[in-house]
N, C-alpha and C. Protein backbone atom coordinates (compact mmCIF):
# COMPACT_ATOMS: atom_id res chain seq x y z
N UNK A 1 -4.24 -13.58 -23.70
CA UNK A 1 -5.32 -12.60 -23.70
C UNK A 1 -4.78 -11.26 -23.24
N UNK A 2 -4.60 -9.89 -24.09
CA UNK A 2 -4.64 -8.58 -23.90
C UNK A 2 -5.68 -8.29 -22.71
N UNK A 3 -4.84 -7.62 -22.17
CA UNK A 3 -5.88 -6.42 -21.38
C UNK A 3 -5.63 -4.89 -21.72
N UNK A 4 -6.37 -4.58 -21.91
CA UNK A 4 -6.46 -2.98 -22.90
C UNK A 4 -6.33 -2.34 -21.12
N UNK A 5 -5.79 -0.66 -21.70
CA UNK A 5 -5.69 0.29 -20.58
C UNK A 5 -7.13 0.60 -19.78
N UNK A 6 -8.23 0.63 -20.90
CA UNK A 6 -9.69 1.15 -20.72
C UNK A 6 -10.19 0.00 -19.39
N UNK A 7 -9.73 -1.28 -19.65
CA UNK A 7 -10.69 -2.42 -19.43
C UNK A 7 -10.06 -2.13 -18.02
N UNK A 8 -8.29 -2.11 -17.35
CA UNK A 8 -7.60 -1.94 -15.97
C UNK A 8 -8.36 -0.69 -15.53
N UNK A 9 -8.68 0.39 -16.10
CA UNK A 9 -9.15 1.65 -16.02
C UNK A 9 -10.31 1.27 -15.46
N UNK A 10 -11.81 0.20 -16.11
CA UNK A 10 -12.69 0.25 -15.95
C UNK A 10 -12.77 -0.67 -14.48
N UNK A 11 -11.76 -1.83 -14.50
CA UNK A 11 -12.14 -2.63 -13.29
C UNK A 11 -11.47 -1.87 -11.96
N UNK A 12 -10.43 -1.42 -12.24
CA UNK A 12 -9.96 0.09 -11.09
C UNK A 12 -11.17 0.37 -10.35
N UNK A 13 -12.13 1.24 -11.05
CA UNK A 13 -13.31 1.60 -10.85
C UNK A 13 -14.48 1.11 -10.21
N UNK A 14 -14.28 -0.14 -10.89
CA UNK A 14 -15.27 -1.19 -10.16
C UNK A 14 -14.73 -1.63 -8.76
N UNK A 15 -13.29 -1.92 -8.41
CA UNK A 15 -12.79 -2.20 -7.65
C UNK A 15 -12.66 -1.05 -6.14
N UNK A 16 -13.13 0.08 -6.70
CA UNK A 16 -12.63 1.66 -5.61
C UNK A 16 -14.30 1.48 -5.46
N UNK A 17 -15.69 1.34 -6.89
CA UNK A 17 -16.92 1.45 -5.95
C UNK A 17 -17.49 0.10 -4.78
N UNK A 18 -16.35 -0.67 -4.96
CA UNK A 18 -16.54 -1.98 -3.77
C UNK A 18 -16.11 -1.41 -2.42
N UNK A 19 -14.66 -1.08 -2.56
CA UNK A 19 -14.25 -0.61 -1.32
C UNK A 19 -14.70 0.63 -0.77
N UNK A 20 -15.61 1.36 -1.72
CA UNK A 20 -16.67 2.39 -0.75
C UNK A 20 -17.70 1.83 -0.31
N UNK A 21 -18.34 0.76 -0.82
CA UNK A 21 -18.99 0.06 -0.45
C UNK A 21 -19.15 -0.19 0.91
N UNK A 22 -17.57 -1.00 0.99
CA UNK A 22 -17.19 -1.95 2.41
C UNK A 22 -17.10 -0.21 3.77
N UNK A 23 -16.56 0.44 2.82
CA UNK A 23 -16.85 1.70 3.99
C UNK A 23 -17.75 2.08 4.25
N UNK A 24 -18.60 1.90 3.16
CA UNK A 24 -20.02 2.32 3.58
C UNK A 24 -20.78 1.47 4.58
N UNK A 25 -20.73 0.25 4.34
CA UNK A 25 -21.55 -0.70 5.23
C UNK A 25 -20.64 -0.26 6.58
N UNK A 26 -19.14 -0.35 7.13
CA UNK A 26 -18.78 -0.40 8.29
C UNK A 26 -19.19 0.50 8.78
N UNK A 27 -18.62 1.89 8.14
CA UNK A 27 -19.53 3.10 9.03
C UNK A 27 -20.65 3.33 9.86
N UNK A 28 -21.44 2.57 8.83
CA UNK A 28 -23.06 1.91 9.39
C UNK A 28 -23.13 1.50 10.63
N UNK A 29 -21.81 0.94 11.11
CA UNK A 29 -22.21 0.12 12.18
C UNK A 29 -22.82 0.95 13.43
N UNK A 30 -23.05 0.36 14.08
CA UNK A 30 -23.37 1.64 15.37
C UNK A 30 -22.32 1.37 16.02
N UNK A 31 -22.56 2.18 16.27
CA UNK A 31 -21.00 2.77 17.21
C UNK A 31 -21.06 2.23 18.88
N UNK A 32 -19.71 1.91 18.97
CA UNK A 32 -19.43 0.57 20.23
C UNK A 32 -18.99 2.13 21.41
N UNK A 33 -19.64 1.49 22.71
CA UNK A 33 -18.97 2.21 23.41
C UNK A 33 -17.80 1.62 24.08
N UNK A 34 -16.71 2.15 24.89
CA UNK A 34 -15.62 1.49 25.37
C UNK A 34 -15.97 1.18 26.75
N UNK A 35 -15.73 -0.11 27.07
CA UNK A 35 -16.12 -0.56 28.22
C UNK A 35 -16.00 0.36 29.26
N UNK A 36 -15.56 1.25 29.25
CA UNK A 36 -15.17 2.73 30.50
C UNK A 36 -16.09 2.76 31.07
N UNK A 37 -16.66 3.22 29.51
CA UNK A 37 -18.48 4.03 29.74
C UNK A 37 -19.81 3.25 29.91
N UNK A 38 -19.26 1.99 30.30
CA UNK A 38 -20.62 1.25 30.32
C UNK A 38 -20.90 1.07 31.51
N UNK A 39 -22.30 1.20 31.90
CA UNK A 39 -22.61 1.32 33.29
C UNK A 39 -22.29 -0.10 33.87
N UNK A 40 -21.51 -0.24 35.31
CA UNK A 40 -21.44 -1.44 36.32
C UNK A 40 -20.34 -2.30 35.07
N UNK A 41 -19.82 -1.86 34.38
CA UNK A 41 -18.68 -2.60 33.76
C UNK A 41 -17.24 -2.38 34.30
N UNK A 42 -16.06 -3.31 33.95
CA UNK A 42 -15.09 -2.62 34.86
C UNK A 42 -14.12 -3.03 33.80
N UNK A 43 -13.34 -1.62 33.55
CA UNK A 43 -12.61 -1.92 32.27
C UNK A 43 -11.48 -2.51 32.55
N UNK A 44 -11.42 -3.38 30.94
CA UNK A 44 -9.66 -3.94 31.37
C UNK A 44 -8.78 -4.14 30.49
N UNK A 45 -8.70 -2.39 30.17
CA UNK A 45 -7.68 -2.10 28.82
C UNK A 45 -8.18 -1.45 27.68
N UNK A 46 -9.03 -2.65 26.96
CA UNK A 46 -9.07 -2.57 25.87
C UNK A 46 -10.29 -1.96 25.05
N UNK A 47 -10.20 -0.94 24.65
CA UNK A 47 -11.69 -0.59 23.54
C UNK A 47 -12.04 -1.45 22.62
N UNK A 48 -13.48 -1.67 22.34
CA UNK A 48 -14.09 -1.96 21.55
C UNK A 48 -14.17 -1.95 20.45
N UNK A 49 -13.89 -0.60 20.57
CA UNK A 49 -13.94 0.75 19.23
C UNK A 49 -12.66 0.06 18.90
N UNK A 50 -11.52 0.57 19.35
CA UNK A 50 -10.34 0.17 18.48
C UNK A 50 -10.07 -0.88 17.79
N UNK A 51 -10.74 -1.96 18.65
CA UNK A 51 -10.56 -3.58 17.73
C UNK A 51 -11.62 -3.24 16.99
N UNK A 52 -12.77 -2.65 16.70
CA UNK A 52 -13.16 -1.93 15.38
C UNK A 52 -12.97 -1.16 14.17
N UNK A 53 -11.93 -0.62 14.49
CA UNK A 53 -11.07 0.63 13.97
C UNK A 53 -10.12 -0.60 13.21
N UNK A 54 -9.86 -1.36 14.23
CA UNK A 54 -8.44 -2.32 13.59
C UNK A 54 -8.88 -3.04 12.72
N UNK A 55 -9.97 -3.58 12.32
CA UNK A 55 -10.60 -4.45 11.36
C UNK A 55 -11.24 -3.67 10.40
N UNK A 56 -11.67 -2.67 10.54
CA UNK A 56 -11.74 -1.46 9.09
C UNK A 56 -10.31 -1.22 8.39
N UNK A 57 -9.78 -1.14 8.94
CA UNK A 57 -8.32 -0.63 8.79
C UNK A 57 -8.04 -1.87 7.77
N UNK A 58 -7.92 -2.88 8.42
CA UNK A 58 -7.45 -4.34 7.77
C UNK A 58 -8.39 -4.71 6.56
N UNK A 59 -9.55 -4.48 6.46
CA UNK A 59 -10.81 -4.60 5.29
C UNK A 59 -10.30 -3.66 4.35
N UNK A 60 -9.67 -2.36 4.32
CA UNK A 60 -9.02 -1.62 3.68
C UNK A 60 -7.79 -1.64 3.26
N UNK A 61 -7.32 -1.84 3.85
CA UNK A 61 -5.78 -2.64 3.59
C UNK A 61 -5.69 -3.57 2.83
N UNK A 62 -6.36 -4.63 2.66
CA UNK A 62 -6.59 -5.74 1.91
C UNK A 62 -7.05 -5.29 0.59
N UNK A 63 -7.77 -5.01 0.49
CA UNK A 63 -9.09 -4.03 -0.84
C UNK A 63 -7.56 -3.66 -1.58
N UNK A 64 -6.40 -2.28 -0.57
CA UNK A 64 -5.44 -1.46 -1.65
C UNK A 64 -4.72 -2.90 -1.78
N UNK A 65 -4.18 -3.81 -1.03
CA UNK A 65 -3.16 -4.93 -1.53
C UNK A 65 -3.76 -5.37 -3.31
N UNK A 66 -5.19 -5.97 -2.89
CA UNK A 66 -5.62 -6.60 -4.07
C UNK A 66 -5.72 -5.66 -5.53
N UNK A 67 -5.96 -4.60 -4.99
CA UNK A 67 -5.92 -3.52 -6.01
C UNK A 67 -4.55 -3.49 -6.79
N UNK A 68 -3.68 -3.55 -5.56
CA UNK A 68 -2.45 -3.03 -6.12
C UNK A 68 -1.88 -4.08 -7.25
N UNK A 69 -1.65 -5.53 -6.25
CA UNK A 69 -1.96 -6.45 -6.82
C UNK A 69 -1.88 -6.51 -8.44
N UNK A 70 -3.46 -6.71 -8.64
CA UNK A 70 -4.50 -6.59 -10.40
C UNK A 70 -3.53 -5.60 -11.21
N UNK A 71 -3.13 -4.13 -10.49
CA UNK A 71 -2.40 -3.45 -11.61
C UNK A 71 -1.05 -3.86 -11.86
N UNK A 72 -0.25 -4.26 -10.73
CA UNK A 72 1.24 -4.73 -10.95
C UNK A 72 1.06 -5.91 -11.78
N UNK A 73 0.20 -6.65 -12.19
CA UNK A 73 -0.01 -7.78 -12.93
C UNK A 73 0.20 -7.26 -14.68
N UNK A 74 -0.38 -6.06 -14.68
CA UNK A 74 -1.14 -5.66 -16.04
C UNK A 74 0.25 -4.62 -16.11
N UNK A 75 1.24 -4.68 -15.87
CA UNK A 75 2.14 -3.79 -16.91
C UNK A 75 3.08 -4.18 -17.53
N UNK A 76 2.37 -4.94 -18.42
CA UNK A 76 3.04 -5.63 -19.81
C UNK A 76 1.85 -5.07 -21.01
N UNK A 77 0.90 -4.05 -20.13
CA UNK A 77 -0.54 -3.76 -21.18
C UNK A 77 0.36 -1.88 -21.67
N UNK A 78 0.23 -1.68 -22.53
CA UNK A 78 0.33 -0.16 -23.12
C UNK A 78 -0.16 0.84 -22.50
N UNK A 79 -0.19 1.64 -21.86
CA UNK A 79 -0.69 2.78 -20.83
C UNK A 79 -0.57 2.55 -19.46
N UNK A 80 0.57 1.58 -19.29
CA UNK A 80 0.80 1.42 -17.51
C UNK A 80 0.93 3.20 -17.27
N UNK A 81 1.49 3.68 -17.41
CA UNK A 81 1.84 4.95 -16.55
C UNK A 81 0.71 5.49 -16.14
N UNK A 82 0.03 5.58 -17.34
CA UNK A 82 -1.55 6.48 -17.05
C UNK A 82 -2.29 5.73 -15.63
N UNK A 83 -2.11 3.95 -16.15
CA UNK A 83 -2.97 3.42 -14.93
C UNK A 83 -2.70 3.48 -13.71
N UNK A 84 -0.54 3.71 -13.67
CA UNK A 84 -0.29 3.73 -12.20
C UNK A 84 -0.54 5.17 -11.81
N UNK A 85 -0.45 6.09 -13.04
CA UNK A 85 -0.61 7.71 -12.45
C UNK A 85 -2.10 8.05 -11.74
N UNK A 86 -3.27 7.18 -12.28
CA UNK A 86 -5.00 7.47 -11.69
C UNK A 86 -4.76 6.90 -10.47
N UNK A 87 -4.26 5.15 -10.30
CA UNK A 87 -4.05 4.56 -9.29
C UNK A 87 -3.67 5.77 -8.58
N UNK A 88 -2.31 6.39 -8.24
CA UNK A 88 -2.14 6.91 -6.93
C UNK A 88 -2.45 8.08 -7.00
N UNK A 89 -3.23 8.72 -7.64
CA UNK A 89 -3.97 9.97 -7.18
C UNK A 89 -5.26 9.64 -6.91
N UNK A 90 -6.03 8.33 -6.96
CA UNK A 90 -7.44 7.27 -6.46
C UNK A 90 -7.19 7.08 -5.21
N UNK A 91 -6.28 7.16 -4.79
CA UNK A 91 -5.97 6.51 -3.41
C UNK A 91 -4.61 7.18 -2.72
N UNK A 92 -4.74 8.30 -3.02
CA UNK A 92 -4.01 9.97 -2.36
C UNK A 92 -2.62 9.00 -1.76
N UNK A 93 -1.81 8.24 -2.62
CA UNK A 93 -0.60 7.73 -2.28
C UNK A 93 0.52 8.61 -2.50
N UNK A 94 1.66 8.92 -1.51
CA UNK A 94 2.74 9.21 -1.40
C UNK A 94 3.69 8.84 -1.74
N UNK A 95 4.43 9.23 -3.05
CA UNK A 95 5.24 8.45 -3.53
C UNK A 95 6.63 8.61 -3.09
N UNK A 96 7.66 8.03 -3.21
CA UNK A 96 9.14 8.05 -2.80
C UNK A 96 9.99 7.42 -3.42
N UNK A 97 11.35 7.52 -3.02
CA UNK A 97 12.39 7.52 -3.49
C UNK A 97 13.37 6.69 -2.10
N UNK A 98 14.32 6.55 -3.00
CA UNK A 98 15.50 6.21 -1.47
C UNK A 98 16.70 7.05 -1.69
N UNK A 99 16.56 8.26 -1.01
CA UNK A 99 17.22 8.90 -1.87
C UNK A 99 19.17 8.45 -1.07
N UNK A 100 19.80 9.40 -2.02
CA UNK A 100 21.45 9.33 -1.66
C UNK A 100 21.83 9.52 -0.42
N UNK A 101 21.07 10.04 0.73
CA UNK A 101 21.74 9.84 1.67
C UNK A 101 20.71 8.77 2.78
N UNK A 102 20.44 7.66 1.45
CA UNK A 102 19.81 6.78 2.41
C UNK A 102 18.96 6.72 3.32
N UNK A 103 17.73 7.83 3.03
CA UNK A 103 16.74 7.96 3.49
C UNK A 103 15.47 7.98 2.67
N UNK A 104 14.30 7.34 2.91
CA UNK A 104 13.19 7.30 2.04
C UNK A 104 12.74 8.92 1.94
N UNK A 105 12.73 9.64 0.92
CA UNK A 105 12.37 10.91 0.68
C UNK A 105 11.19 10.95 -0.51
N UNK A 106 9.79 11.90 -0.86
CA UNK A 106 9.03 12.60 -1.74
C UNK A 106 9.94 12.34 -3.25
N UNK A 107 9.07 11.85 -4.09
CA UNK A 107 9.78 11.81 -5.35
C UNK A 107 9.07 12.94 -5.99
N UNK A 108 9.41 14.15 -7.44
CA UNK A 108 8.67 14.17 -8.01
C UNK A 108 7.66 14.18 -8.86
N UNK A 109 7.72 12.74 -9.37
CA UNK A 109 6.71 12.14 -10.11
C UNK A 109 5.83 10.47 -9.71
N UNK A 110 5.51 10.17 -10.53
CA UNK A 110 4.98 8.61 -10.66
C UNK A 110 5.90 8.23 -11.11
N UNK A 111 6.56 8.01 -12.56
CA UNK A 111 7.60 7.37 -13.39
C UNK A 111 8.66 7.70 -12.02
N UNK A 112 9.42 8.70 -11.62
CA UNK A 112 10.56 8.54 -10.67
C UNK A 112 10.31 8.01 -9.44
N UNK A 113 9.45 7.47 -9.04
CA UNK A 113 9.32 6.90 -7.72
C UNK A 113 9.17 6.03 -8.05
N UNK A 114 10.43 5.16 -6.53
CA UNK A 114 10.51 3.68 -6.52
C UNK A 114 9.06 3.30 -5.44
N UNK A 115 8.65 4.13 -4.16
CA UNK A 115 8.04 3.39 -3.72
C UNK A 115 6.58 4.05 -3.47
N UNK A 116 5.20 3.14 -3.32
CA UNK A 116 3.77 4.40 -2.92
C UNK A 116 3.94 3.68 -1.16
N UNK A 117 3.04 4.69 -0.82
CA UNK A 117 2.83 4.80 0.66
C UNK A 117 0.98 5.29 0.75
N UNK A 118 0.60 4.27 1.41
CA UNK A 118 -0.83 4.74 1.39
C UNK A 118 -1.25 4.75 2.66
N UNK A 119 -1.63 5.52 3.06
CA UNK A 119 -1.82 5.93 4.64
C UNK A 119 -2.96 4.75 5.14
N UNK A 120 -2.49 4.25 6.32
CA UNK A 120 -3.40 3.36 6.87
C UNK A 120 -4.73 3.46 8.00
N UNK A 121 -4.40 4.36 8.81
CA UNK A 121 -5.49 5.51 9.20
C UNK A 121 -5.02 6.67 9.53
N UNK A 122 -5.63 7.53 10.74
CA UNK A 122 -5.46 8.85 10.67
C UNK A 122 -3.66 8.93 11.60
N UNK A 123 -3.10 8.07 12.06
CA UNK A 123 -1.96 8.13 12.57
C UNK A 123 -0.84 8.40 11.31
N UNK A 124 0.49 8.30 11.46
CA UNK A 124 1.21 8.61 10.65
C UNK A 124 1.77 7.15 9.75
N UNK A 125 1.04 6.04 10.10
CA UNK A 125 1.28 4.93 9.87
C UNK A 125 0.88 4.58 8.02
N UNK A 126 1.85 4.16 7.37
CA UNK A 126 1.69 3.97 5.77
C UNK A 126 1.60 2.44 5.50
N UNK A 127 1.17 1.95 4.42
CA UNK A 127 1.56 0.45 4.05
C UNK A 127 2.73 0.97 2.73
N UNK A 128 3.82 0.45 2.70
CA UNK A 128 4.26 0.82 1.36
C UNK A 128 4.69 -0.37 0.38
N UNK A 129 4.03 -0.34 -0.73
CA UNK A 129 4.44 -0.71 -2.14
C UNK A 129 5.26 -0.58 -2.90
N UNK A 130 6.37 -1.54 -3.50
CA UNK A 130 7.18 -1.12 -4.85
C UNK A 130 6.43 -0.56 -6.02
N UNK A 131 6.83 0.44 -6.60
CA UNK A 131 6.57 0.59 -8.06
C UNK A 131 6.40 0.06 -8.97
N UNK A 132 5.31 -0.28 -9.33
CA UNK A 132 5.53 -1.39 -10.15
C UNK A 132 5.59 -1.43 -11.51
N UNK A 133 6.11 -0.24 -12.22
CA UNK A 133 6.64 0.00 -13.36
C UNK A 133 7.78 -0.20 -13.23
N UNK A 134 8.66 -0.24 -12.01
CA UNK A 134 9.90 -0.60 -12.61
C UNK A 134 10.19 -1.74 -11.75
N UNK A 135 11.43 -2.16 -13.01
CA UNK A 135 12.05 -3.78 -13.42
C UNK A 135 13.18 -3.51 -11.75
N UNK A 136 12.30 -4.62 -11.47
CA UNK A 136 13.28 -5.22 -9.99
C UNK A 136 14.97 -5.86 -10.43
N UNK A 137 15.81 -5.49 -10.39
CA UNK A 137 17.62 -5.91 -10.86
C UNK A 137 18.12 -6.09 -9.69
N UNK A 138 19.27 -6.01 -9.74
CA UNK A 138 20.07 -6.04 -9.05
C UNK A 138 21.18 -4.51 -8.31
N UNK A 139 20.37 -3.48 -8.80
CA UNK A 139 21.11 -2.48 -8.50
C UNK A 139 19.22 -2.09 -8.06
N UNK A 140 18.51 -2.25 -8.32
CA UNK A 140 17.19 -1.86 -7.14
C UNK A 140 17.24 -2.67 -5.86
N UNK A 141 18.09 -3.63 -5.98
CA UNK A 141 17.62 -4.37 -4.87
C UNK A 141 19.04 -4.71 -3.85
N UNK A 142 19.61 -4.28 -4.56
CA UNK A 142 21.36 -3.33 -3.11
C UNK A 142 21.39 -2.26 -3.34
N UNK A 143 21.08 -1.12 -4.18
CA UNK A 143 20.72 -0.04 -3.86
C UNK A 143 19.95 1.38 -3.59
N UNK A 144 18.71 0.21 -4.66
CA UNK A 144 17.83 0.91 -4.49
C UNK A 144 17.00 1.12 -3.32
N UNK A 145 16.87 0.75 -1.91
CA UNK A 145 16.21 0.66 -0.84
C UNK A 145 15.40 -1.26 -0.87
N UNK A 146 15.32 -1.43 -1.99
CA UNK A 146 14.21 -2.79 -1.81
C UNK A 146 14.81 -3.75 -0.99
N UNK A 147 15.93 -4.60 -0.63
CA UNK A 147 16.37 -4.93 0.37
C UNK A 147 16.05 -4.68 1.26
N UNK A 148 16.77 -3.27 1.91
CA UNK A 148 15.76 -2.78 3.20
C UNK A 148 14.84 -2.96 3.42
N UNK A 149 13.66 -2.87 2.57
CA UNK A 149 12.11 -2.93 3.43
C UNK A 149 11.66 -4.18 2.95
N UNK A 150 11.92 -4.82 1.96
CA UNK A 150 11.27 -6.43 1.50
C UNK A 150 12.30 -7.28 1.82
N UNK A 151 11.50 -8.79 1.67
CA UNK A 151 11.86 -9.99 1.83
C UNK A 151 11.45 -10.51 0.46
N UNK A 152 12.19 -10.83 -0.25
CA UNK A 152 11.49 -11.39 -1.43
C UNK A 152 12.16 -12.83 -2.01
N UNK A 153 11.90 -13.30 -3.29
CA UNK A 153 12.41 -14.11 -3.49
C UNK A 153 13.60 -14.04 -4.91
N UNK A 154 14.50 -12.61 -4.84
CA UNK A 154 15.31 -12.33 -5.66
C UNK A 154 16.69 -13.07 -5.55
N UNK A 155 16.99 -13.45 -6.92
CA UNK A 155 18.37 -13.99 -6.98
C UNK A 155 19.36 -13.60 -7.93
N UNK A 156 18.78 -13.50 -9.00
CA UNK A 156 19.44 -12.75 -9.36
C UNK A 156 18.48 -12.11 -11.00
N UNK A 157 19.33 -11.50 -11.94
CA UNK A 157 18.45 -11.03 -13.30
C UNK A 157 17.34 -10.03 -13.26
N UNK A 158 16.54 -10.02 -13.69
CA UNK A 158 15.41 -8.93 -13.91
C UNK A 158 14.11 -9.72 -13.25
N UNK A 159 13.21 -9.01 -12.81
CA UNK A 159 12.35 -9.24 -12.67
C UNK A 159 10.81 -7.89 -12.83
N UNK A 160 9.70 -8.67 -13.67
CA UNK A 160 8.88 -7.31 -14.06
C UNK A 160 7.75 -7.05 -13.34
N UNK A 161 7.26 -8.94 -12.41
CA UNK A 161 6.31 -8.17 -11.68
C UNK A 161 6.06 -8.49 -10.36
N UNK A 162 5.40 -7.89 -9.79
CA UNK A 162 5.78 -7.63 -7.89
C UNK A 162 4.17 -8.07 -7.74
N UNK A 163 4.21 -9.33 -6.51
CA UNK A 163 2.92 -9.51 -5.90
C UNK A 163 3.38 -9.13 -4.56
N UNK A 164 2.52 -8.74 -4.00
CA UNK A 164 2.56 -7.87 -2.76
C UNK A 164 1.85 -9.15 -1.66
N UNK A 165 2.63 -9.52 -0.60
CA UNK A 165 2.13 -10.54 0.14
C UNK A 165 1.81 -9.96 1.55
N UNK A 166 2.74 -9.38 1.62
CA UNK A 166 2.63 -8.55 2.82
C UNK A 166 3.68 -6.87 2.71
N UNK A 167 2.35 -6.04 3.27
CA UNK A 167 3.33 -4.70 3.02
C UNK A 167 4.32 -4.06 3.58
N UNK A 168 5.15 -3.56 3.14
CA UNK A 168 6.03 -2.91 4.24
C UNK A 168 5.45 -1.81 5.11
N UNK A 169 5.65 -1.83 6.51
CA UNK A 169 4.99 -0.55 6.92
C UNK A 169 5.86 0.23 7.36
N UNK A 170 5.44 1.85 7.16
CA UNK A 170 6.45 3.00 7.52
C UNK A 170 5.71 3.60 8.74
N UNK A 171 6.09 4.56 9.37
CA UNK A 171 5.76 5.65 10.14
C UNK A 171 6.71 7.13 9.40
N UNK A 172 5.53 8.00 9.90
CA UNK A 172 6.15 9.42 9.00
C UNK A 172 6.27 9.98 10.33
N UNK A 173 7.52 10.59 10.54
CA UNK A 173 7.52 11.79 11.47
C UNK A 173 8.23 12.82 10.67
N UNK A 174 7.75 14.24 10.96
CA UNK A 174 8.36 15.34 10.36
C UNK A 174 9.57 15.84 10.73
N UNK A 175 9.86 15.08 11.84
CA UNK A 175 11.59 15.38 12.39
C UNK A 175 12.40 14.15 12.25
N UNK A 176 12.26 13.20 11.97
CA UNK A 176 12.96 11.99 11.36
C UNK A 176 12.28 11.59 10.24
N UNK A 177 11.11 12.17 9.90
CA UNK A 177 10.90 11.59 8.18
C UNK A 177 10.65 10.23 8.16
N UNK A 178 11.03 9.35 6.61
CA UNK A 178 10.18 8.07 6.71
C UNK A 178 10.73 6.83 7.63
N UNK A 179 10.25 6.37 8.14
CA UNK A 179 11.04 5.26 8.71
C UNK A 179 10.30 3.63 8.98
N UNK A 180 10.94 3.04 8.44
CA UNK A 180 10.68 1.19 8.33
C UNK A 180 10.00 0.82 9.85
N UNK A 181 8.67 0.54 10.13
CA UNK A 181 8.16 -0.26 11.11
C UNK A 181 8.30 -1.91 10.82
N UNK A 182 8.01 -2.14 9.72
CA UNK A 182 7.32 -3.75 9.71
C UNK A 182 8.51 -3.97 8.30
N UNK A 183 8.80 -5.09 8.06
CA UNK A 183 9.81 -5.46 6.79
C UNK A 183 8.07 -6.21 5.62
N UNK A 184 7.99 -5.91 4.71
CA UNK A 184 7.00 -6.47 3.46
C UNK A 184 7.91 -7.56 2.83
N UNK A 185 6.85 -8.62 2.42
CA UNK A 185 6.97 -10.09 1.70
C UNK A 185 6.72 -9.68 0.35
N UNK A 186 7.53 -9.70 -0.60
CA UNK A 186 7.08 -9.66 -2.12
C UNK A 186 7.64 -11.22 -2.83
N UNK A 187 6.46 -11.19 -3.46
CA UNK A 187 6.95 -12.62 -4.55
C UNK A 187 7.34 -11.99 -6.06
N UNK A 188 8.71 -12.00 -6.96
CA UNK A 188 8.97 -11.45 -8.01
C UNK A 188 8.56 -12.46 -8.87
N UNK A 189 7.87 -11.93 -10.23
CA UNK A 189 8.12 -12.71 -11.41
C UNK A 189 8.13 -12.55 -12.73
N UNK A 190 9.19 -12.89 -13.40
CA UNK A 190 9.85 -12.69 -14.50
C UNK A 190 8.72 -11.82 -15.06
């Protein structure tokens, strides 16, 4: 069974008005105070709010995995570029490179970037994704950076598509630039 560009295009859509959805309902919530501020309480550590914050965060996180997911599946369909080019301007992703002196650097395009980076909240913290237009080898994966940040199950030959199990996470600083927090689980397949 084909999947046409229109139909990834249309469930994209369906898939971004869910996860406003899920933002919409959390927002809703009323807002927790931190045990600080609660009268005759005696704090011990931990906000409320933040283990709130941390489970929005994670409800969102999940939503871009599955997203990402559905499209890395579908580029064997005719108009991948278009779908990965809406994808990361839908979801204001940062794309990259590894570049020559072995640092994750700004690519500038969709087609030239190996990796997206989608910001996880307002800290400098990213989840990052392989590209999933391009064919996982053996020269992406000793020199293209994918080693470095994944664990996967490569051995050797080509591989065309990337399930995302767990993401790699970066931190951005503007005086050291991108840098590897967490190593990402990818499953490759032919």
């Amino acid at each position: 069974e084909k999947t046409t560009v229109e139909e990834i295009t249309k469930n994209l859509k369906e898939l971004s008005k869910r996860v406003k959805n899920l933002e919409s309902i959390i927002n809703d919530q009323p807002i927790v105070k931190k045990v600080e501020e609660v009268p005759d309480a005696k704090p011990f550590g931990i906000s409320i709010k933040e283990i709130s914050t941390e489970n929005k965060n994670t409800v969102l996180l999940e939503s871009f995995i599955e997203n990402y997911n559905y499209i890395a599946k579908s580029m064997k369909v005719p108009g991948q570029l278009k779908a990965c080019e809406n994808f990361v301007k839908e979801n204001s992703l940062k794309i990259l490179i590894y570049g020559s002196n072995m640092k994750f650097v700004l690519a500038n395009n969709v087609m030239e970037s190996r990796f997206w980076a989608w910001q996880i909240d307002e800290s400098n913290k990213y989840a990052v994704v392989p590209n999933p237009m391009i064919a996982y080898d053996e020269e992406l994966h000793t020199h293209g950076g994918m080693n470095e940040i994944f664990k996967s199950n490569y051995e050797t030959g080509m591989y065309s598509i990337y399930v995302i199990e767990e993401p790699a996470i970066f931190t951005f600083d503007d005086k050291t630039g991108w840098n590897i927090s967490k190593l990402g689980i990818i499953k490759l397949e032919i």
